[in-house]
PDB file of N, CA and C in Angstrom:
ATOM      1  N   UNK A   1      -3.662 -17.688   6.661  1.00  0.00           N
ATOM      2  CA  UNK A   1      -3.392 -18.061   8.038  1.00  0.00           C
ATOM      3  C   UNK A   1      -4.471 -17.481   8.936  1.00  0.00           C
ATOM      4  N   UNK A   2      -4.922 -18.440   9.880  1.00  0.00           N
ATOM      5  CA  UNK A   2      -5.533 -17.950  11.033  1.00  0.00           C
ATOM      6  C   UNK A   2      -5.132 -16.993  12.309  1.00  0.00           C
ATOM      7  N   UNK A   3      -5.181 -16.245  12.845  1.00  0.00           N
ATOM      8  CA  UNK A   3      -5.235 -15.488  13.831  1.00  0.00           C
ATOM      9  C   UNK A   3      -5.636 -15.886  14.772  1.00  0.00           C
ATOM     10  N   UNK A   4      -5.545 -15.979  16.510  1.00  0.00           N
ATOM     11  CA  UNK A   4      -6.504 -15.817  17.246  1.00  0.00           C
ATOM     12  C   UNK A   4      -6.542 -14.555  18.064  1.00  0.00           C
ATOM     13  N   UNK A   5      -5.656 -13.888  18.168  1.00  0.00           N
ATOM     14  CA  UNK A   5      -5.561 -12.678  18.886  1.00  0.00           C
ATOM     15  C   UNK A   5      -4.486 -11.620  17.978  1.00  0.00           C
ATOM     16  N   UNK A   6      -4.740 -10.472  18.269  1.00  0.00           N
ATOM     17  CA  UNK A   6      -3.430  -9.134  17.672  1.00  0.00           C
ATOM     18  C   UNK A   6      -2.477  -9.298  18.048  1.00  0.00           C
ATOM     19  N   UNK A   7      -1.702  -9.823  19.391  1.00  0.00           N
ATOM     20  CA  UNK A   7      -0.421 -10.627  19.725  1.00  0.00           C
ATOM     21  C   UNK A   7       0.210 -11.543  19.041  1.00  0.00           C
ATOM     22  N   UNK A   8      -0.923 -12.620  18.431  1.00  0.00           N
ATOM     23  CA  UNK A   8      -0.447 -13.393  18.028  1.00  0.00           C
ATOM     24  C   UNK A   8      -0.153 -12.896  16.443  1.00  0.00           C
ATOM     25  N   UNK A   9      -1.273 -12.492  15.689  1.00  0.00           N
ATOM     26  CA  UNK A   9      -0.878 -11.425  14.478  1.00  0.00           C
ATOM     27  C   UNK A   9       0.415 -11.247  14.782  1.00  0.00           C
ATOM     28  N   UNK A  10       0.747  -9.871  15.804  1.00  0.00           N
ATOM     29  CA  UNK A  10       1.546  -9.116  15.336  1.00  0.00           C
ATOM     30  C   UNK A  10       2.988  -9.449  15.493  1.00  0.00           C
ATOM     31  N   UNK A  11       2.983 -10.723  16.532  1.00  0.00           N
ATOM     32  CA  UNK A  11       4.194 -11.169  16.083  1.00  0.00           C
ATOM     33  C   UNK A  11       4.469 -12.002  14.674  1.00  0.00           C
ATOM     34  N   UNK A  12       3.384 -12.490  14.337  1.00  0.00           N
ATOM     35  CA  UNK A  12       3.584 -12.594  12.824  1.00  0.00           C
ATOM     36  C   UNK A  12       4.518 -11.407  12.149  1.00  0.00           C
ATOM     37  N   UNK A  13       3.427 -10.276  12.114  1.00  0.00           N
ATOM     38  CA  UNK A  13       3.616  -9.499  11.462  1.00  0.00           C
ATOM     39  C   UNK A  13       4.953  -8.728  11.463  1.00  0.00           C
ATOM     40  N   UNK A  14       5.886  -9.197  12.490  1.00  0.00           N
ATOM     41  CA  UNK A  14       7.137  -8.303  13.071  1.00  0.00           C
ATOM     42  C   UNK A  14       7.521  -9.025  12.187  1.00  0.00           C
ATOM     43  N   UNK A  15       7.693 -10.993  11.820  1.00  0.00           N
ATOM     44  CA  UNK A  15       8.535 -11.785  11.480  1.00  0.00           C
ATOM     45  C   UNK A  15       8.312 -11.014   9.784  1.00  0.00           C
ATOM     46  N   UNK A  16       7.462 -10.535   9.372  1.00  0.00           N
ATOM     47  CA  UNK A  16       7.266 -10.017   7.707  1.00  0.00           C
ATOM     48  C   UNK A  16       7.995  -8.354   7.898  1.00  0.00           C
ATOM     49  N   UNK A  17       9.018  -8.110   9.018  1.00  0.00           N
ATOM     50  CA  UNK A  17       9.054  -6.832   8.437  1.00  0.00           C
ATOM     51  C   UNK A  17      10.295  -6.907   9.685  1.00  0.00           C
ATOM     52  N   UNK A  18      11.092  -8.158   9.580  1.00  0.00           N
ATOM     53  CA  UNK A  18      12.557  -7.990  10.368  1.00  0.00           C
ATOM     54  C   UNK A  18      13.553  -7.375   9.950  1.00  0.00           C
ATOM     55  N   UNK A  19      13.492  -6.874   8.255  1.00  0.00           N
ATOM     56  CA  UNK A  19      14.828  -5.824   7.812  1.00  0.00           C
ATOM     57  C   UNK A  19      14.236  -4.462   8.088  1.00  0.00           C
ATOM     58  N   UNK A  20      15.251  -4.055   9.021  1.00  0.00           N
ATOM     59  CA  UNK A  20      15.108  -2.614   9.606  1.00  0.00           C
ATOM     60  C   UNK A  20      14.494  -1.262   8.508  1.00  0.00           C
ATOM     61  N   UNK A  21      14.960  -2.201   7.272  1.00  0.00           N
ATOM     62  CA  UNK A  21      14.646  -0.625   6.029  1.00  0.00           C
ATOM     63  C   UNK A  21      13.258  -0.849   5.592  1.00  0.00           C
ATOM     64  N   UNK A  22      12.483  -2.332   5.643  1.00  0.00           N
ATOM     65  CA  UNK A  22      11.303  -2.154   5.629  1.00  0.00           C
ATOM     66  C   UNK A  22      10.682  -1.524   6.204  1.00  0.00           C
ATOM     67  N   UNK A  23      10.865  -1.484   8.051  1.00  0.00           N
ATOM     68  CA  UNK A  23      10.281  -0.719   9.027  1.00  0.00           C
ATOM     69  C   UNK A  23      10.167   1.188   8.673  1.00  0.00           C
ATOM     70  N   UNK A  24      11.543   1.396   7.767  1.00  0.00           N
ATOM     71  CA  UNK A  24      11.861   2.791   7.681  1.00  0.00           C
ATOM     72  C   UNK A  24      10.950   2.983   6.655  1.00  0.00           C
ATOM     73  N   UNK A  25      10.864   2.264   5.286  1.00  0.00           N
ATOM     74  CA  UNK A  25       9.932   2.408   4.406  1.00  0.00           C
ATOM     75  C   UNK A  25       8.833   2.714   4.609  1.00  0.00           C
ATOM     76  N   UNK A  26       8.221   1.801   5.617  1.00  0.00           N
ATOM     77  CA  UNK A  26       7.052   1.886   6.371  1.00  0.00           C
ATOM     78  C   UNK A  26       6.534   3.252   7.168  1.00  0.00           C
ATOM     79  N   UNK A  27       7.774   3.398   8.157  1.00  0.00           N
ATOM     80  CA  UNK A  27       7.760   4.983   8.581  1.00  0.00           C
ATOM     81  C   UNK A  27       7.507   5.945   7.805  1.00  0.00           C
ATOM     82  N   UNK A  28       7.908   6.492   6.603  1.00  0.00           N
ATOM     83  CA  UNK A  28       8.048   7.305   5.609  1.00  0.00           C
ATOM     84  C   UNK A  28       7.023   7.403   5.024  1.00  0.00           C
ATOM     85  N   UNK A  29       6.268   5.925   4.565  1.00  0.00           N
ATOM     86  CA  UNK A  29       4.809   5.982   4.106  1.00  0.00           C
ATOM     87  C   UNK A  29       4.353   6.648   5.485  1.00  0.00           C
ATOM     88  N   UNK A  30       3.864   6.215   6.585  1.00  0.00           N
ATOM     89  CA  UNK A  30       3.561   6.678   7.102  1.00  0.00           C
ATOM     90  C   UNK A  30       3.174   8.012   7.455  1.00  0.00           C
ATOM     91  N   UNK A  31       4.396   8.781   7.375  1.00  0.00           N
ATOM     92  CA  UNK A  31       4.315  10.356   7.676  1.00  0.00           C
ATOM     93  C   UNK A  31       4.110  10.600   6.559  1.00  0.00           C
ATOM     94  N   UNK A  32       4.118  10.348   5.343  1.00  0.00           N
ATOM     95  CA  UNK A  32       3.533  11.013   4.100  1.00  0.00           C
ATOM     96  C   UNK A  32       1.790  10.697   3.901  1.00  0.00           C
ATOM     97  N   UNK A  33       1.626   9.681   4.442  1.00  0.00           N
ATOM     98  CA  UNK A  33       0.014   9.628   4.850  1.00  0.00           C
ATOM     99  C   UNK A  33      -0.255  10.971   5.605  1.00  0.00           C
ATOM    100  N   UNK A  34       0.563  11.404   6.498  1.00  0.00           N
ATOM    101  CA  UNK A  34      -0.450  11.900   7.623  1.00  0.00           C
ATOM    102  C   UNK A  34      -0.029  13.381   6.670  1.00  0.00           C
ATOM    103  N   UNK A  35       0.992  13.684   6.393  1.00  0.00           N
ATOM    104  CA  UNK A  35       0.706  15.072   5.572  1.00  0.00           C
ATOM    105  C   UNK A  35       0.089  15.365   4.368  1.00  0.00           C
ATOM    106  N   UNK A  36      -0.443  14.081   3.541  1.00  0.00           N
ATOM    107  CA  UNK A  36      -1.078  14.339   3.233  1.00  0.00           C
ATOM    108  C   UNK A  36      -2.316  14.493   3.443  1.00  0.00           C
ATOM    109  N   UNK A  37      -3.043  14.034   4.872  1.00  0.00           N
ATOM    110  CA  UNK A  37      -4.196  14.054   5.356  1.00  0.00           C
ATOM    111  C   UNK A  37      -3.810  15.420   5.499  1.00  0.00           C
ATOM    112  N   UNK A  38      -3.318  16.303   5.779  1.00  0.00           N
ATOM    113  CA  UNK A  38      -2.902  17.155   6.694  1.00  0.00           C
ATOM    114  C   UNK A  38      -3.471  18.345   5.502  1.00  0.00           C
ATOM    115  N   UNK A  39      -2.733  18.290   4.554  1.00  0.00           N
ATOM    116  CA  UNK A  39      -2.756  19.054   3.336  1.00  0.00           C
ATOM    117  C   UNK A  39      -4.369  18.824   2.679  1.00  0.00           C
ATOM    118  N   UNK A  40      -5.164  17.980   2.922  1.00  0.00           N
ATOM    119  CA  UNK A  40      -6.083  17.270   2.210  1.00  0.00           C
ATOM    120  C   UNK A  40      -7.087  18.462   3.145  1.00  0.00           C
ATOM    121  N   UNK A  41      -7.275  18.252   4.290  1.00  0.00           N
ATOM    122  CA  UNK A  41      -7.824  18.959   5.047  1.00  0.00           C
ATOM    123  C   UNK A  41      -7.648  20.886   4.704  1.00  0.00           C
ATOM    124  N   UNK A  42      -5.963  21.539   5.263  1.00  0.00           N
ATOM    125  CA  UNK A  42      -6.323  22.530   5.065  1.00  0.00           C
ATOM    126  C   UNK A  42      -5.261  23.303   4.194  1.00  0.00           C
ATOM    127  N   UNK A  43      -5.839  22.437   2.817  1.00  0.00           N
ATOM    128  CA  UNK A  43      -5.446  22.880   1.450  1.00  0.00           C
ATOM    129  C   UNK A  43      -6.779  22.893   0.316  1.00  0.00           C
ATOM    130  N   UNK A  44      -6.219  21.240   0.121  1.00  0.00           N
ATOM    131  CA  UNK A  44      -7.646  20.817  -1.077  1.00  0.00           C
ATOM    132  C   UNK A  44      -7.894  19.507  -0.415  1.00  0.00           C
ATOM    133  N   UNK A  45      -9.358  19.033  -0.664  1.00  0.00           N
ATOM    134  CA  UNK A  45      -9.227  17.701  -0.696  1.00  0.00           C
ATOM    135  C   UNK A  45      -8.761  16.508  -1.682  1.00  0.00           C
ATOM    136  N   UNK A  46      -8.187  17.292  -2.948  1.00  0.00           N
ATOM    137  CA  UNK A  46      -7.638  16.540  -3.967  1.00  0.00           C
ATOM    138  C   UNK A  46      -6.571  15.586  -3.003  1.00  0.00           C
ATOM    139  N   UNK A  47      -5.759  16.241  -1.873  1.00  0.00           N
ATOM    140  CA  UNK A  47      -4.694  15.653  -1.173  1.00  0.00           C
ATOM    141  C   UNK A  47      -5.020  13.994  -0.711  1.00  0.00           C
ATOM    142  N   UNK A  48      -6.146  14.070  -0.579  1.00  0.00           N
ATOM    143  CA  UNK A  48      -6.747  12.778   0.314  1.00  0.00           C
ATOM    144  C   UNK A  48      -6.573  11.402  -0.588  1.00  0.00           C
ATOM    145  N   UNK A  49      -6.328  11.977  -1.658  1.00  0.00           N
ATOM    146  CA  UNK A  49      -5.933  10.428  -2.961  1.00  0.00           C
ATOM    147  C   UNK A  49      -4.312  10.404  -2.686  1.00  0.00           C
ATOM    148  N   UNK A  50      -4.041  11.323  -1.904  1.00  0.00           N
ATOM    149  CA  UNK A  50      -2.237  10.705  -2.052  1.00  0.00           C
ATOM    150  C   UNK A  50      -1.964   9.636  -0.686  1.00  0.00           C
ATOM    151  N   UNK A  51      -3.037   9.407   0.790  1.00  0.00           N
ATOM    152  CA  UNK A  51      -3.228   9.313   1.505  1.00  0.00           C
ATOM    153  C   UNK A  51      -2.537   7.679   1.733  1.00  0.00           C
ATOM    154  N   UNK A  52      -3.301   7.052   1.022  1.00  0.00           N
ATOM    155  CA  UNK A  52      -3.001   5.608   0.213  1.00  0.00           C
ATOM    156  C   UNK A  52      -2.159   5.462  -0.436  1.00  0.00           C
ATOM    157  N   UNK A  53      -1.673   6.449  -1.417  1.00  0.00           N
ATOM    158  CA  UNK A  53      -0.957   6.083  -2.233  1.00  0.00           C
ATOM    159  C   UNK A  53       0.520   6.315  -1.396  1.00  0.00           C
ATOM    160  N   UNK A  54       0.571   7.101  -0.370  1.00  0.00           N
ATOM    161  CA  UNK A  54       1.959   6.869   0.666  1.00  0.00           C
ATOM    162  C   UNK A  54       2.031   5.691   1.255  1.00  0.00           C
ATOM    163  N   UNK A  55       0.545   5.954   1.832  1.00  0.00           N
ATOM    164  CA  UNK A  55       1.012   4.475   2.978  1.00  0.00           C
ATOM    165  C   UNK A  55       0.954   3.210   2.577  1.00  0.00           C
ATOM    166  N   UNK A  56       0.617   2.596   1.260  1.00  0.00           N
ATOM    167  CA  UNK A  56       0.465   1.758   0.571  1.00  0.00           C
ATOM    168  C   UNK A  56       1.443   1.395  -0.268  1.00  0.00           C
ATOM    169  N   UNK A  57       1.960   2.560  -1.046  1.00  0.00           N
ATOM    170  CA  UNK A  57       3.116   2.468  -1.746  1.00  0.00           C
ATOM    171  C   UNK A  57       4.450   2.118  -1.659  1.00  0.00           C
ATOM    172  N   UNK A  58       4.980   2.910  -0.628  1.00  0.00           N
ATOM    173  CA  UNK A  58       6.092   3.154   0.353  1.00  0.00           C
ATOM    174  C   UNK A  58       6.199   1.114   0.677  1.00  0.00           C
ATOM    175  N   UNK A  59       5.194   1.065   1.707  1.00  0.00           N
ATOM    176  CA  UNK A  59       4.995  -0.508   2.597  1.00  0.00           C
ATOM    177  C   UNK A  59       5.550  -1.460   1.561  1.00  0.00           C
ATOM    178  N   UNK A  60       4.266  -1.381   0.436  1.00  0.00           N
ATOM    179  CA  UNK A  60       4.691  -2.579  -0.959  1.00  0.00           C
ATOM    180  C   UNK A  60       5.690  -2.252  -1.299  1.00  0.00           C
ATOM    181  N   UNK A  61       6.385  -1.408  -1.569  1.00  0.00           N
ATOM    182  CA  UNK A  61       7.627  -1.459  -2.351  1.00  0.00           C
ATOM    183  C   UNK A  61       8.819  -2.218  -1.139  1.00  0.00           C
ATOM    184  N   UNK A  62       8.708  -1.615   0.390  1.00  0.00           N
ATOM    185  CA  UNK A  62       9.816  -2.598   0.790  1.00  0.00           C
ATOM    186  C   UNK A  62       9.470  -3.905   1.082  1.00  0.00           C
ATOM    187  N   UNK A  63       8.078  -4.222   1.191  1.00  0.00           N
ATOM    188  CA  UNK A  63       7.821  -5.763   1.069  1.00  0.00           C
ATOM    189  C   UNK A  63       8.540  -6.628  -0.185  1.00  0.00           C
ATOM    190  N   UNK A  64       7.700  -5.764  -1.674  1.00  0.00           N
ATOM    191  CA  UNK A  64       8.475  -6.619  -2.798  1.00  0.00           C
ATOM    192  C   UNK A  64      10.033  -6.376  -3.009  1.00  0.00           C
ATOM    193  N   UNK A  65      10.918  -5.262  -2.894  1.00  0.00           N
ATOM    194  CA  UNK A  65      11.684  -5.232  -2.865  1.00  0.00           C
ATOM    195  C   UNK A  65      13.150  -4.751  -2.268  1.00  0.00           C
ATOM    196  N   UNK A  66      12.329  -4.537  -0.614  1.00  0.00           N
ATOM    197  CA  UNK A  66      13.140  -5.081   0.360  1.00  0.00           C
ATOM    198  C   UNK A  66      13.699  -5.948   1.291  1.00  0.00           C
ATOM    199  N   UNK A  67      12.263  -6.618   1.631  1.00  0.00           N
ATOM    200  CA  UNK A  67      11.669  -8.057   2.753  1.00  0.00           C
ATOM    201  C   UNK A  67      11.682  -8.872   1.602  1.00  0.00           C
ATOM    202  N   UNK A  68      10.881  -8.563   0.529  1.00  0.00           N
ATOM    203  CA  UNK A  68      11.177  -9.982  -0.460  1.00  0.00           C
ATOM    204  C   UNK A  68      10.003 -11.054   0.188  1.00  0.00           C
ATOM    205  N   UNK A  69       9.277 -10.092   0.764  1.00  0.00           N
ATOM    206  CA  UNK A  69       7.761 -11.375   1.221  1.00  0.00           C
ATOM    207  C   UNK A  69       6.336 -10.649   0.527  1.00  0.00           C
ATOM    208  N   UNK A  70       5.550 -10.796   0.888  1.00  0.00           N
ATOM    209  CA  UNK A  70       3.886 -10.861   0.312  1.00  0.00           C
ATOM    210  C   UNK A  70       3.388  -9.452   1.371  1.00  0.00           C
ATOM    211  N   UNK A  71       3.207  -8.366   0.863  1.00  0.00           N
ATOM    212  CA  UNK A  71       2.493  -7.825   2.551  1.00  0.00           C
ATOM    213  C   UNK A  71       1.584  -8.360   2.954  1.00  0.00           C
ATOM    214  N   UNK A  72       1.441  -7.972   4.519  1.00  0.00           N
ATOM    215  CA  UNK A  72       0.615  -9.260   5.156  1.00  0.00           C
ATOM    216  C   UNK A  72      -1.505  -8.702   4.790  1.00  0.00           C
ATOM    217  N   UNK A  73      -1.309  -6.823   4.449  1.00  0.00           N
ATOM    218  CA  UNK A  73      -2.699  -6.371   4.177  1.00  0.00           C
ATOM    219  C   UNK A  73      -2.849  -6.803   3.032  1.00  0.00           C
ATOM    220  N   UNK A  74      -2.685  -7.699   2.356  1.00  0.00           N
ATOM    221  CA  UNK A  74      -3.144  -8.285   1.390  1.00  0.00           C
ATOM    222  C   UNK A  74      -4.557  -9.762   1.790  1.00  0.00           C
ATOM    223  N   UNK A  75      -4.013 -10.192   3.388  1.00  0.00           N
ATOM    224  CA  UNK A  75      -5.130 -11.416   3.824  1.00  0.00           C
ATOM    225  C   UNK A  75      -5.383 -10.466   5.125  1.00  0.00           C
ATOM    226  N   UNK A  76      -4.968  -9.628   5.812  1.00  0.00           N
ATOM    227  CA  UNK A  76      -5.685  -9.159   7.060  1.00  0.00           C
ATOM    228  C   UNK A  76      -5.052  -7.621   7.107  1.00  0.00           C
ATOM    229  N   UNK A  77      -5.927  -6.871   6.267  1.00  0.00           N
ATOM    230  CA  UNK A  77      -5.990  -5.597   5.831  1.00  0.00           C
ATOM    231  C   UNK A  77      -6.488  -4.524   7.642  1.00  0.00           C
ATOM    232  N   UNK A  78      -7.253  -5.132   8.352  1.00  0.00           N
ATOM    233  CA  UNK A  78      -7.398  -4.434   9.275  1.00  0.00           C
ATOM    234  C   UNK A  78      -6.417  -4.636   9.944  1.00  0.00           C
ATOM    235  N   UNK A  79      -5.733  -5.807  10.894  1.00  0.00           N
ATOM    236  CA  UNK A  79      -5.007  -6.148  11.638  1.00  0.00           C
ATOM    237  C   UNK A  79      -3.412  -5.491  11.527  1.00  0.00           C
ATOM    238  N   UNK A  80      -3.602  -5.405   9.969  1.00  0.00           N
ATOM    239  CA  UNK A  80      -2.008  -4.874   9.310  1.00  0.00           C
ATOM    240  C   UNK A  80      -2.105  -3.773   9.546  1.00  0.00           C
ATOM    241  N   UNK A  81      -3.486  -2.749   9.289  1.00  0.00           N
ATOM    242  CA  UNK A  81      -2.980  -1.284   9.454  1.00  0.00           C
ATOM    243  C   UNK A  81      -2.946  -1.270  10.955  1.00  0.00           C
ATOM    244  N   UNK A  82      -3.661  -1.908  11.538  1.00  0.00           N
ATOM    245  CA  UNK A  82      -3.540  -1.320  13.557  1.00  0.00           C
ATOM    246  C   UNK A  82      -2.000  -1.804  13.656  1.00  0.00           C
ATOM    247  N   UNK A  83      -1.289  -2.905  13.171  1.00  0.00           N
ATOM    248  CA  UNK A  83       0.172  -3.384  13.549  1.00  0.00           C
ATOM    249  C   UNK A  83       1.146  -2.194  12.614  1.00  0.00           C
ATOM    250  N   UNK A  84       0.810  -1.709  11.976  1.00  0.00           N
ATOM    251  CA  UNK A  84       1.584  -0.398  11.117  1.00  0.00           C
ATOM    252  C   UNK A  84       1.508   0.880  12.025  1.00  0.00           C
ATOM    253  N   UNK A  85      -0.022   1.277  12.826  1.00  0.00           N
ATOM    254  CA  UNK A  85       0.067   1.554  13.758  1.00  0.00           C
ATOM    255  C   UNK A  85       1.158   1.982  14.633  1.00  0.00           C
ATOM    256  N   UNK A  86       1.077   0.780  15.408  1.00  0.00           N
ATOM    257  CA  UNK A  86       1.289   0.308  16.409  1.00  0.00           C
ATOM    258  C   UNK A  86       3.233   0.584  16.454  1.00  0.00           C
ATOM    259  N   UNK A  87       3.455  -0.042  15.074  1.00  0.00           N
ATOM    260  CA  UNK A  87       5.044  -0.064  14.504  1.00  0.00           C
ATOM    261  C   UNK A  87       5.707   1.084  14.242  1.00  0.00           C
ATOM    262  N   UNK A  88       4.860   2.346  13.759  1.00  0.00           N
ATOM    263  CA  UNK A  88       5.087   3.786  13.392  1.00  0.00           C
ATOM    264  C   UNK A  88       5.387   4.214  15.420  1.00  0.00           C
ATOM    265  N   UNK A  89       4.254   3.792  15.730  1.00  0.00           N
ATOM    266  CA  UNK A  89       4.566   4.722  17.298  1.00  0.00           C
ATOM    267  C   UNK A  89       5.521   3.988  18.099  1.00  0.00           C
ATOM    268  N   UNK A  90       6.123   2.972  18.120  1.00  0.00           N
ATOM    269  CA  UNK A  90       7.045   2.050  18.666  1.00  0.00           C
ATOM    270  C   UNK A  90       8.261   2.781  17.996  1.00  0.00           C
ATOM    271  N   UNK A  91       8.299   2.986  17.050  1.00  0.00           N
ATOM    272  CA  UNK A  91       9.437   3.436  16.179  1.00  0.00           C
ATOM    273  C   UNK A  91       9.567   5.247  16.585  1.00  0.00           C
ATOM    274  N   UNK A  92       8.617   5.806  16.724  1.00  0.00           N
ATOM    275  CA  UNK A  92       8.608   7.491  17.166  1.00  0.00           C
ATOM    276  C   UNK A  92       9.401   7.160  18.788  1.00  0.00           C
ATOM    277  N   UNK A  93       8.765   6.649  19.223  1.00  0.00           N
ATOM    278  CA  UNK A  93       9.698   6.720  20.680  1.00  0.00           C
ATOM    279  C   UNK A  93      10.751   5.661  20.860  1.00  0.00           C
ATOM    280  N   UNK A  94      10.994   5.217  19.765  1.00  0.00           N
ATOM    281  CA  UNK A  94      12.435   4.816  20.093  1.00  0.00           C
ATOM    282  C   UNK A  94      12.318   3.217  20.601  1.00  0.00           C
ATOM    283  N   UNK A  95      11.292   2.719  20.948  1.00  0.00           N
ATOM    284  CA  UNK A  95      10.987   1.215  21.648  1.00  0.00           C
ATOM    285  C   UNK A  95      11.210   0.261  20.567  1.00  0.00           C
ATOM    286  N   UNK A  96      11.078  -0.077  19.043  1.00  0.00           N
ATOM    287  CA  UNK A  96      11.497  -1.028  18.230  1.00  0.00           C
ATOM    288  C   UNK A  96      12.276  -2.044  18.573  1.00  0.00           C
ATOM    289  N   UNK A  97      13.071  -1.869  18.888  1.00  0.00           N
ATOM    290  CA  UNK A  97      14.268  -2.509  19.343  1.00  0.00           C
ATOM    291  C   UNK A  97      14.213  -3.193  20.248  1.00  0.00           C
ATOM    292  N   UNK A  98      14.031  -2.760  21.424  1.00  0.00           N
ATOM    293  CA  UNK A  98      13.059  -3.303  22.365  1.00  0.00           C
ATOM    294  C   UNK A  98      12.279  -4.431  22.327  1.00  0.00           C
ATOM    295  N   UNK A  99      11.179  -4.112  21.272  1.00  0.00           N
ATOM    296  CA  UNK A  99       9.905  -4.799  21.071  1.00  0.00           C
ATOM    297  C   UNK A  99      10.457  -5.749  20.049  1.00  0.00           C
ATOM    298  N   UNK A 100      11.088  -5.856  19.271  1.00  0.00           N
ATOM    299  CA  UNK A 100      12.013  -6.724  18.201  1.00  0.00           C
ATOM    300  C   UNK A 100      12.580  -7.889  19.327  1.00  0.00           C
ATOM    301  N   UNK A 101      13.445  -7.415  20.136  1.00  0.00           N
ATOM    302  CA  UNK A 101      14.840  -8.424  21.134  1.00  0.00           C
ATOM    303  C   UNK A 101      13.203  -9.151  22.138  1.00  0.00           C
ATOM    304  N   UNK A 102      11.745  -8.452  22.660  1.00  0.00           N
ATOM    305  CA  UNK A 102      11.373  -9.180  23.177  1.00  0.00           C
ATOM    306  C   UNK A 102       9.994 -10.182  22.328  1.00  0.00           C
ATOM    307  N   UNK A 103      10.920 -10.198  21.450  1.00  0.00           N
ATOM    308  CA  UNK A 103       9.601 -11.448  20.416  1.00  0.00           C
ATOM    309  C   UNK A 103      10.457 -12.101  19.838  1.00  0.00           C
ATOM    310  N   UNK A 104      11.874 -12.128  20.678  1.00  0.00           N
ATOM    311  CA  UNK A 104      12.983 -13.203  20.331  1.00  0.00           C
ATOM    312  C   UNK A 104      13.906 -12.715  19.010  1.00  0.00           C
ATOM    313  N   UNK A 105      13.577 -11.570  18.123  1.00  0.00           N
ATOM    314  CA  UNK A 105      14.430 -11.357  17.260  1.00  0.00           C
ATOM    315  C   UNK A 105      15.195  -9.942  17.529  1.00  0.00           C
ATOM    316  N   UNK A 106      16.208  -9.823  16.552  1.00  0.00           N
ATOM    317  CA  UNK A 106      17.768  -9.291  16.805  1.00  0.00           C
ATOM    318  C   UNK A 106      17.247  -8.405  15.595  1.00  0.00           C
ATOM    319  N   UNK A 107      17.766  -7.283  15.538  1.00  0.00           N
ATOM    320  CA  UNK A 107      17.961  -6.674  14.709  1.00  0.00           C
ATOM    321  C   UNK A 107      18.823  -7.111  13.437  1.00  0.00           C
ATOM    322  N   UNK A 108      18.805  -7.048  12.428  1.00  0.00           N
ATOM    323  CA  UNK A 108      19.509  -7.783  11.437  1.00  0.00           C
ATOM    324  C   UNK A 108      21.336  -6.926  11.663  1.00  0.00           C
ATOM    325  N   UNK A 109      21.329  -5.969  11.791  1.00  0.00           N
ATOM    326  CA  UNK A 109      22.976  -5.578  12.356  1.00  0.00           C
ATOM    327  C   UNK A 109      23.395  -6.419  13.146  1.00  0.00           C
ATOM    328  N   UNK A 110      22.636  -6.237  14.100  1.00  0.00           N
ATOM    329  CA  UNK A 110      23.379  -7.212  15.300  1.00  0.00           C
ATOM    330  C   UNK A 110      23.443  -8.561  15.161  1.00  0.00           C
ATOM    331  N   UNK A 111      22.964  -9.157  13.956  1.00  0.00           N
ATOM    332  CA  UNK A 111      23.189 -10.548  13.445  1.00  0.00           C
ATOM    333  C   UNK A 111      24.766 -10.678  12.657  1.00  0.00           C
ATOM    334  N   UNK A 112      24.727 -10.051  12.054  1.00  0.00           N
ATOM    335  CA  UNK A 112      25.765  -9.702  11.246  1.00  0.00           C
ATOM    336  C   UNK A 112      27.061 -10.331  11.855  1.00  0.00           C
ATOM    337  N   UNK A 113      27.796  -9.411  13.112  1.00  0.00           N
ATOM    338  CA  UNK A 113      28.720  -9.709  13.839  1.00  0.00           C
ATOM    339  C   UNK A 113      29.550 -10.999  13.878  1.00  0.00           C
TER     340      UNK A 113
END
């Protein structure tokens, strides 16, 4: 798929990651990236190979077997990490939800009902 702007991406990219436990998966890689940067720095740099293997790991596993879709850094590897980004700090302050209800989708709970 084509792109023309990160808006338009990233509402893609919300529609590949509407079950809330992907997003958490995602989170988790996340902060295990950054401690291991963290550790990589002022430990060993052996740490810096786990770096990827959090934030990469964690993501694919709730893509294949939570979302049940393709991750999207498989065709736009830059765009995906700035929208992982972007999704980690939306998610630290609490705005997800928010940013979910204004790109037209519901949280999957609140579908439920």
């Amino acid at each position: 798929m084509k792109f023309r702007s990160f808006e338009e991406f990233w509402s893609f990219y919300m529609m590949q990651h509407s079950n809330p436990s992907t997003r958490r998966w995602h989170f988790m890689g996340i902060i295990g990236s950054i401690v291991a940067l963290m550790c990589s720095i002022l430990i060993s740099l052996w740490f810096v190979a786990l770096v990827p293997l959090f934030g990469y790991g964690f993501a694919w596993y709730s893509h294949f077997f939570v979302e049940g879709n393709i991750p999207a850094s498989f065709g736009h590897p830059v765009w995906s990490f700035l929208c992982d980004l972007k999704m980690f700090c939306l998610m630290l302050t609490g705005s997800m939800d928010r940013e979910i209800k204004r790109l037209g989708k519901r949280p999957l709970l609140q579908q439920i009902s």
